[in-house]
Protein backbone atom coordinates (compact mmCIF):
# COMPACT_ATOMS: atom_id res chain seq x y z
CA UNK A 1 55.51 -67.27 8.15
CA UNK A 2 56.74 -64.95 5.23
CA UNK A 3 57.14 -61.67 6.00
CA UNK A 4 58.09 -59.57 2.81
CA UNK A 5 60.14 -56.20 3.42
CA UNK A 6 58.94 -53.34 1.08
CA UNK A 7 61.08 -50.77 1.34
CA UNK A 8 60.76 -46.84 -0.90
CA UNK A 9 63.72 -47.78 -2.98
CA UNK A 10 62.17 -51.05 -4.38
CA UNK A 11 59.05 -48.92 -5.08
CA UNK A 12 60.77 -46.81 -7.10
CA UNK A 13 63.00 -49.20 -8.58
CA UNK A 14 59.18 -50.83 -9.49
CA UNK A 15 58.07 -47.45 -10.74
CA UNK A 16 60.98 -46.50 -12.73
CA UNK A 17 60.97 -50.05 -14.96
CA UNK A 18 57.17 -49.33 -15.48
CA UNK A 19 56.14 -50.39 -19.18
CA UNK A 20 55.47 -46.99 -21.14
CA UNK A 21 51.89 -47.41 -21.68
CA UNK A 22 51.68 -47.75 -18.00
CA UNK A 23 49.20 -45.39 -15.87
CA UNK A 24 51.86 -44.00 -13.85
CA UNK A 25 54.38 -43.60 -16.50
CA UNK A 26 51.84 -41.85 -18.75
CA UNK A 27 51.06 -38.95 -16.13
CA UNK A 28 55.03 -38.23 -15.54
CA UNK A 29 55.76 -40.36 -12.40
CA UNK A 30 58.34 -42.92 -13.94
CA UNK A 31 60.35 -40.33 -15.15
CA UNK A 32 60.72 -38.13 -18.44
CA UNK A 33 62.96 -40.59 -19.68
CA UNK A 34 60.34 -43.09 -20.85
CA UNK A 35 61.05 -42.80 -24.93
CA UNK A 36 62.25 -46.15 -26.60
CA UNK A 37 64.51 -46.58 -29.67
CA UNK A 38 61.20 -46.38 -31.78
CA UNK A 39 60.81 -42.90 -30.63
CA UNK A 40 63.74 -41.62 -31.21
CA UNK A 41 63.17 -42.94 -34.53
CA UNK A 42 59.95 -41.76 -34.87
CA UNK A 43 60.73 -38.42 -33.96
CA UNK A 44 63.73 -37.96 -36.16
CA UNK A 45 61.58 -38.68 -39.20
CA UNK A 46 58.95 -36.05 -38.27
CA UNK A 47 62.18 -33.56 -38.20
CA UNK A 48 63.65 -34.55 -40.92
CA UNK A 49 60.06 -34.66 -43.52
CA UNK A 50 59.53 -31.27 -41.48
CA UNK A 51 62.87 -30.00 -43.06
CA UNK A 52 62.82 -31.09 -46.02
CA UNK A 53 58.68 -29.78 -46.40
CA UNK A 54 60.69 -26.54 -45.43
CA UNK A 55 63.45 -26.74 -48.13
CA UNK A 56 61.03 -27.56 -51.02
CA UNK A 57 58.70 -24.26 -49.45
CA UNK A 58 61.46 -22.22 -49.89
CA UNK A 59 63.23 -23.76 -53.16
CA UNK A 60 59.38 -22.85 -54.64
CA UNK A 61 59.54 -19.42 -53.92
CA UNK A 62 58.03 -19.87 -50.65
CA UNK A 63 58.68 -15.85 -48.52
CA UNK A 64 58.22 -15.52 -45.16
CA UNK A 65 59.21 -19.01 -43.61
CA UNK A 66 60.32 -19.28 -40.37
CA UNK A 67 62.77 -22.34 -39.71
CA UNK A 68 61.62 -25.87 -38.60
CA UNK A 69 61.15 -26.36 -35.03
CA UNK A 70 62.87 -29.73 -33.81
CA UNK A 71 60.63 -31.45 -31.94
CA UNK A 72 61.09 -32.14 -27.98
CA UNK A 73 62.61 -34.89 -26.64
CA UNK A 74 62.63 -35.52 -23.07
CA UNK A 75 66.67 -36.85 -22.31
CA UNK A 76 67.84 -34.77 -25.09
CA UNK A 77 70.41 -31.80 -23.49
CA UNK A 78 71.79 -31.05 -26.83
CA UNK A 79 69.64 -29.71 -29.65
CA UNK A 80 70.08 -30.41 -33.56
């Protein structure tokens, strides 16, 4: 008879690989490392339209505007 050995490391081995859209991984427990190459991507172009909105505002005459706020990643340690 089989007897299969499940042990806390495979489980969160099993967690960790979750797909993104995943229940788990959607309320924080795989990690806040769950952002793909898309994004990234996707995030970089909301900066960068953000900052260039900004530049135009202020090119315009725009008075009063406070700098862009990058927006969050989760594995970023070094800000733009």
């Amino acid at each position: 008879m089989w007897r299969h050995e499940f042990s806390v490391r495979k489980l969160i081995m099993w967690v960790r690989h979750l797909p993104t859209d995943s229940a788990l991984a959607s309320r924080g427990y795989a990690g806040d490392d769950r952002w793909g190459a898309t994004d990234h991507l996707l995030a970089t172009v909301a900066d960068y339209v953000n900052l260039l909105d900004f530049h135009f505002l202020k090119a315009n005459g725009g008075k009063n505007l406070t700098d862009p706020k990058w927006m969050d990643r989760p594995d970023m340690t070094l800000k733009l």
